[in-house]
C-alpha atoms as a PDB file:
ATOM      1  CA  UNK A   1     -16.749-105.322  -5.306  1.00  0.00           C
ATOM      2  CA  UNK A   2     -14.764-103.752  -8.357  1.00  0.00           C
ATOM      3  CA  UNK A   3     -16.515-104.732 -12.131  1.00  0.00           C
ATOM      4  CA  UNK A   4     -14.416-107.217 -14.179  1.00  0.00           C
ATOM      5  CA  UNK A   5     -13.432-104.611 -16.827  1.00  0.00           C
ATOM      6  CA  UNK A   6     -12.387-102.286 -14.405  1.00  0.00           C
ATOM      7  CA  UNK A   7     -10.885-105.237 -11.974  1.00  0.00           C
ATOM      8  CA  UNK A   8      -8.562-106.257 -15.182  1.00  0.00           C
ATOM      9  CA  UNK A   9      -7.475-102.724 -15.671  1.00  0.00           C
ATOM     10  CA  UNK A  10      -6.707-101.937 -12.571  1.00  0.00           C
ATOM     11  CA  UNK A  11      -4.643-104.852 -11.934  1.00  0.00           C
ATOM     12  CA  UNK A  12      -2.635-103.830 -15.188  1.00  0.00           C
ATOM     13  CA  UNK A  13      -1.225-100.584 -12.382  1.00  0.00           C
ATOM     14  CA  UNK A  14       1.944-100.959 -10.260  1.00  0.00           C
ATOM     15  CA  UNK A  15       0.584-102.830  -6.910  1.00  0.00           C
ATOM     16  CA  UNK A  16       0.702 -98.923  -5.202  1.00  0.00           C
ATOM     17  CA  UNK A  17      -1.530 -97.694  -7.416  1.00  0.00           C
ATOM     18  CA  UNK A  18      -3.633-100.361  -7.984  1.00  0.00           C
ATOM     19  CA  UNK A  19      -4.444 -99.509  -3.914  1.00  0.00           C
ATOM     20  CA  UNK A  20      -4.557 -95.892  -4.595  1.00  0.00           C
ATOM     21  CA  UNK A  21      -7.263 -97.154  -7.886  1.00  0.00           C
ATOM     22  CA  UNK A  22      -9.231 -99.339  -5.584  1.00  0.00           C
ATOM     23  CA  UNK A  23      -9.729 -97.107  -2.906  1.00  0.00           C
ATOM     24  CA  UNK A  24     -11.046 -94.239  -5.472  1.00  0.00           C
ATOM     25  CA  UNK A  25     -13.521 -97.051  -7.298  1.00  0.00           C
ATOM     26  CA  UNK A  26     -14.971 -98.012  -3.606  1.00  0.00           C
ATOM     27  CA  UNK A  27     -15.147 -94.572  -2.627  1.00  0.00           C
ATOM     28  CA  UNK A  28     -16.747 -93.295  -5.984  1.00  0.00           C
ATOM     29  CA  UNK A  29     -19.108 -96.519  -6.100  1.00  0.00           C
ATOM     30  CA  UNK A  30     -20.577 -95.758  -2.255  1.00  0.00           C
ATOM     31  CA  UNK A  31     -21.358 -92.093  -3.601  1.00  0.00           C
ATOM     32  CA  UNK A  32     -23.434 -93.327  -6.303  1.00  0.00           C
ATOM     33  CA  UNK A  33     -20.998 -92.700  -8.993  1.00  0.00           C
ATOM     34  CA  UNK A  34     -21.315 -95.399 -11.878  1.00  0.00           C
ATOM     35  CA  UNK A  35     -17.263 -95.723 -12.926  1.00  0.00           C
ATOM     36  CA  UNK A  36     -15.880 -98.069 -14.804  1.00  0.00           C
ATOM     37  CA  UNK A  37     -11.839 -97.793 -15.289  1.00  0.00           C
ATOM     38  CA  UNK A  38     -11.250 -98.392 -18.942  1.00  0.00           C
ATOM     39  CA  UNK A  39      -7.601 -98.787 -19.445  1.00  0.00           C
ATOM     40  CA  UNK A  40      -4.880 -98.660 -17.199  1.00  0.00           C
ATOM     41  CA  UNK A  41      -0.828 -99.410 -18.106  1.00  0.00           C
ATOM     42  CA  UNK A  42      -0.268 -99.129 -22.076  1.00  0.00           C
ATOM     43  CA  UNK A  43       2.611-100.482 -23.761  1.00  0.00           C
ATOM     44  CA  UNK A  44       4.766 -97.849 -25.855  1.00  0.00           C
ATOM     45  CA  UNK A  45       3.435 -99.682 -28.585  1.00  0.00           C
ATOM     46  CA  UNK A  46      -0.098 -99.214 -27.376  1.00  0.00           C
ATOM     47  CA  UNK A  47       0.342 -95.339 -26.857  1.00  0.00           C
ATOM     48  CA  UNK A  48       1.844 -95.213 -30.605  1.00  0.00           C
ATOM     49  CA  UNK A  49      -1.144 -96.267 -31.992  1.00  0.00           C
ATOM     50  CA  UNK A  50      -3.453 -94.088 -29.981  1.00  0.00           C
ATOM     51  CA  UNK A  51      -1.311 -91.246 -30.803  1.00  0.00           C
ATOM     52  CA  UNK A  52      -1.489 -92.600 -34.502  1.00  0.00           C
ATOM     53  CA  UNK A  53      -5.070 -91.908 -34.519  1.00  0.00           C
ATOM     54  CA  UNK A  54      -6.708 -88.540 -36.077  1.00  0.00           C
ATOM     55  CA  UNK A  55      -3.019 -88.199 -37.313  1.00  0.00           C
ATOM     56  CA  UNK A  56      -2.212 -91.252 -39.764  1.00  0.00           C
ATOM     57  CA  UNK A  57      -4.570 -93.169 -39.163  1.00  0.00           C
ATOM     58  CA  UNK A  58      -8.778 -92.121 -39.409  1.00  0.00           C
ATOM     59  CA  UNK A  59     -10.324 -91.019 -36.581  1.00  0.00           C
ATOM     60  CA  UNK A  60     -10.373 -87.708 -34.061  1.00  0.00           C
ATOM     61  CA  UNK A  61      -7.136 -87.223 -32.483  1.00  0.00           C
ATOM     62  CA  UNK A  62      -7.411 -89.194 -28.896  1.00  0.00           C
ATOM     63  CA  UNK A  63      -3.649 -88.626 -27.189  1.00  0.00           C
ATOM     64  CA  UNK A  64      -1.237 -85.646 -27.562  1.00  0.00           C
ATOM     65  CA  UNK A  65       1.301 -88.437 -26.127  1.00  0.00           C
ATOM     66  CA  UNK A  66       3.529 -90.951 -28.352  1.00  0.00           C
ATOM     67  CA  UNK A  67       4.918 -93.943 -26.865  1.00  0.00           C
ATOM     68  CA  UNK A  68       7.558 -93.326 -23.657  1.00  0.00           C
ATOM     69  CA  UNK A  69       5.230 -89.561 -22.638  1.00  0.00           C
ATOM     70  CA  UNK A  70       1.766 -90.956 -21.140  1.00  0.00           C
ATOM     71  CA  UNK A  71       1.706 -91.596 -17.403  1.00  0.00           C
ATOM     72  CA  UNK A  72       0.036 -94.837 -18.591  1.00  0.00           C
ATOM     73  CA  UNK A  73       3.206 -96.284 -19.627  1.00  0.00           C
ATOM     74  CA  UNK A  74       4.597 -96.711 -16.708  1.00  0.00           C
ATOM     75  CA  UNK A  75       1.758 -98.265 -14.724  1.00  0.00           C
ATOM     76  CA  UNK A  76       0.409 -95.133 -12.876  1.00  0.00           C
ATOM     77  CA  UNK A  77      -2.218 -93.663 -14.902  1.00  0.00           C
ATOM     78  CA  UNK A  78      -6.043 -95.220 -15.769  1.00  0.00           C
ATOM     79  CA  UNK A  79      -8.859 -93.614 -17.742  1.00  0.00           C
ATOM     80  CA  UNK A  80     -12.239 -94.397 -16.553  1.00  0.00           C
ATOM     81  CA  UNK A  81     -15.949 -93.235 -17.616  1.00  0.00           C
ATOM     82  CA  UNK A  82     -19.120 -92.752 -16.189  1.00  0.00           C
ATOM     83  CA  UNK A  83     -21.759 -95.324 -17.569  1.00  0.00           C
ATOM     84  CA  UNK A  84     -25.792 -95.685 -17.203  1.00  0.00           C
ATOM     85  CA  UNK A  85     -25.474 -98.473 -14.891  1.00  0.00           C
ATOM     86  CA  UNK A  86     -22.815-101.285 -14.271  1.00  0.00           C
ATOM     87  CA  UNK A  87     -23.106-104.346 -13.490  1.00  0.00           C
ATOM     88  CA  UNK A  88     -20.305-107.497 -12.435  1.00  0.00           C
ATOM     89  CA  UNK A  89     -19.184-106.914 -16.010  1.00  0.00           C
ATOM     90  CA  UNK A  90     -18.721-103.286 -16.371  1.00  0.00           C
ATOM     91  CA  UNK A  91     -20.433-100.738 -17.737  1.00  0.00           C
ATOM     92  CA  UNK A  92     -24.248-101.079 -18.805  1.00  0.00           C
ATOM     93  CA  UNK A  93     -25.710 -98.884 -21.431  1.00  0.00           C
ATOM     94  CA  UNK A  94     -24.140 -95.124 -22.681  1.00  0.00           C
ATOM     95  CA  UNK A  95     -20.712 -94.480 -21.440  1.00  0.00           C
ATOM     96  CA  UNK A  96     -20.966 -90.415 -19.856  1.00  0.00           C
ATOM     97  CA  UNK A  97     -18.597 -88.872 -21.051  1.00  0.00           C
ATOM     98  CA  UNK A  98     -19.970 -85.333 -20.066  1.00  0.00           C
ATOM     99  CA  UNK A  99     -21.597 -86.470 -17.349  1.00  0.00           C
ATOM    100  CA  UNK A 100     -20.844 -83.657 -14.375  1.00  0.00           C
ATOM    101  CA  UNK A 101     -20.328 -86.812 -12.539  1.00  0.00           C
ATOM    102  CA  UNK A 102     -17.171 -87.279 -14.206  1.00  0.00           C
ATOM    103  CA  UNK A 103     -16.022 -84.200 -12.347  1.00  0.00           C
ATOM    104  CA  UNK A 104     -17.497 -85.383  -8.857  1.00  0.00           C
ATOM    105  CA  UNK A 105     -14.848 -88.690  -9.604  1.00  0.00           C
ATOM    106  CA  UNK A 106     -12.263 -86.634 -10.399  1.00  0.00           C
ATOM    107  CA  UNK A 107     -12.894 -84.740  -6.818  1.00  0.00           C
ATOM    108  CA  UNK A 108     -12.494 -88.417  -5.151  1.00  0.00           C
ATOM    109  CA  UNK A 109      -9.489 -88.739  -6.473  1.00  0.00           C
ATOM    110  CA  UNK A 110      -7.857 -85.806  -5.907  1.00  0.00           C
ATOM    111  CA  UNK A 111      -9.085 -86.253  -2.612  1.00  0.00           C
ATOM    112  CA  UNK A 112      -6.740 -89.298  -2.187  1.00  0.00           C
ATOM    113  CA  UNK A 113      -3.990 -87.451  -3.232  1.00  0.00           C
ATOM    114  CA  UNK A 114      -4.147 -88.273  -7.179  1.00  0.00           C
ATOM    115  CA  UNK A 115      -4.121 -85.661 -10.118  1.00  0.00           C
ATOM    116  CA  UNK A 116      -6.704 -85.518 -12.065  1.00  0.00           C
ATOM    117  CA  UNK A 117      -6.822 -84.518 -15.873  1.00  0.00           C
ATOM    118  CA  UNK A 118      -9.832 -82.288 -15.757  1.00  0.00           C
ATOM    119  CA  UNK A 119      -8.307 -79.533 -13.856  1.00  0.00           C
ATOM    120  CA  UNK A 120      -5.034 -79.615 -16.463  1.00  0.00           C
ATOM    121  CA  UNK A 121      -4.886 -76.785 -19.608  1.00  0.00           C
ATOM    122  CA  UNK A 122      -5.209 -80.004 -21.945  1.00  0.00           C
ATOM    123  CA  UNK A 123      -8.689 -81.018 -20.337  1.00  0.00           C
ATOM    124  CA  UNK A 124      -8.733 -84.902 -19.842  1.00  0.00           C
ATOM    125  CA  UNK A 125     -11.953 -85.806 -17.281  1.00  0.00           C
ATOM    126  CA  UNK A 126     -11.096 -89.413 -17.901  1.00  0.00           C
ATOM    127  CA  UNK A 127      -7.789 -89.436 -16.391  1.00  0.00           C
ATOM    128  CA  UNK A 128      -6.455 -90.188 -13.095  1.00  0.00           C
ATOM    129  CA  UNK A 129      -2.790 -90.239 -12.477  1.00  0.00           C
ATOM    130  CA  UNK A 130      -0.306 -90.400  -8.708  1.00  0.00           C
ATOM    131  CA  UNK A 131       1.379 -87.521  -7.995  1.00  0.00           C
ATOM    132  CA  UNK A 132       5.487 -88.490  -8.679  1.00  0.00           C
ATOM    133  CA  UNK A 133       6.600 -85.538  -8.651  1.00  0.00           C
ATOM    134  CA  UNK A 134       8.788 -86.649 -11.469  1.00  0.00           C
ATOM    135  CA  UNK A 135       8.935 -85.867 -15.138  1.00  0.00           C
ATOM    136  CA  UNK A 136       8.179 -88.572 -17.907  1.00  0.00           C
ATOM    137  CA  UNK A 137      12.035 -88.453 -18.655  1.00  0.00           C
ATOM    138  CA  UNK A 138      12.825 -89.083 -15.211  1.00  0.00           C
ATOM    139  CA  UNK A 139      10.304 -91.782 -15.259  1.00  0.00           C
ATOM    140  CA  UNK A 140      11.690 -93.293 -18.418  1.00  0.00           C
ATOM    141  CA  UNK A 141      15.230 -93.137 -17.080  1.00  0.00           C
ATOM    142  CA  UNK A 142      13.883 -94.912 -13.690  1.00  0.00           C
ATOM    143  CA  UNK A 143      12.568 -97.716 -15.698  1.00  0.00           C
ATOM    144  CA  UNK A 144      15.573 -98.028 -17.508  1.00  0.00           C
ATOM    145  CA  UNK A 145      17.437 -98.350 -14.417  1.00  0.00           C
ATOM    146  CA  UNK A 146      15.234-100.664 -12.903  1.00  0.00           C
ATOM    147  CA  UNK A 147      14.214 -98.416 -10.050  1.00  0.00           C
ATOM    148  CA  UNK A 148      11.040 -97.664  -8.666  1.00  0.00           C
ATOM    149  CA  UNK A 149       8.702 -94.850  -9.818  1.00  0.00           C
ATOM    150  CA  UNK A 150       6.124 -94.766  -7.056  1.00  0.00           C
END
């Protein structure tokens, strides 16, 4: 059974990859891996003020992406760290973030045919994302349209 926090993010996904999200939680979960998915879709709004961050506002940069260029935008992209322990909650104790478990994740996801961030040139081990195929402006124009992305 999927943690609340992670349960609430994951439902934020389009219903595809909130399959695709569940499937890599129960998989990662009966290996031993403690994840806990930490955000899933993010407004434009909500990536503005990440990117914001380390730039105007104080704090080390956390996004290269402004609002309209993250994969969490449009509903297929969640982050997710490795914790001490979790329990129905979430996460328990220190969140991972170096953890080499964090890689072994990102294996089960690729696995299920999703890209994960750690293998990119801008390393991002907390990121999962489905494979469209498409670029962010085809994505944005999709949206627009009303059509589906996955």
């Amino acid at each position: 059974m999927m943690d609340a926090r992670s349960l609430r993010n994951v439902q934020t996904l389009l219903p595809r990859m909130q399959e695709k999200a569940g499937e890599w939680y129960a998989k990662c979960r009966a290996a031993g891996l403690n994840v806990v998915v930490i955000c899933g879709t993010r407004t434009y709004q909500e990536q503005e003020n990440l990117y914001a961050i380390g730039r105007t506002k104080l704090g080390k940069k956390v996004t290269n992406a402004r609002g309209g260029y993250s994969n969490h935008n449009f509903g297929i992209a969640f982050d997710f760290v490795i914790f001490d322990g979790v329990d129905e909650e979430g996460g328990t104790g220190k969140a991972l973030w170096d953890s080499p478990d964090m890689a072994k994740a990102g294996k089960v996801a690729e696995e299920l045919g999703l890209e994960w961030g750690g293998n990119w040139k801008f390393y991002d081990a907390p990121h999962i994302q489905a494979k469209t195929g498409k670029t962010l402006a085809q994505l944005r124009d999709l949206i627009k349209k009303g059509q589906p992305i996955i």
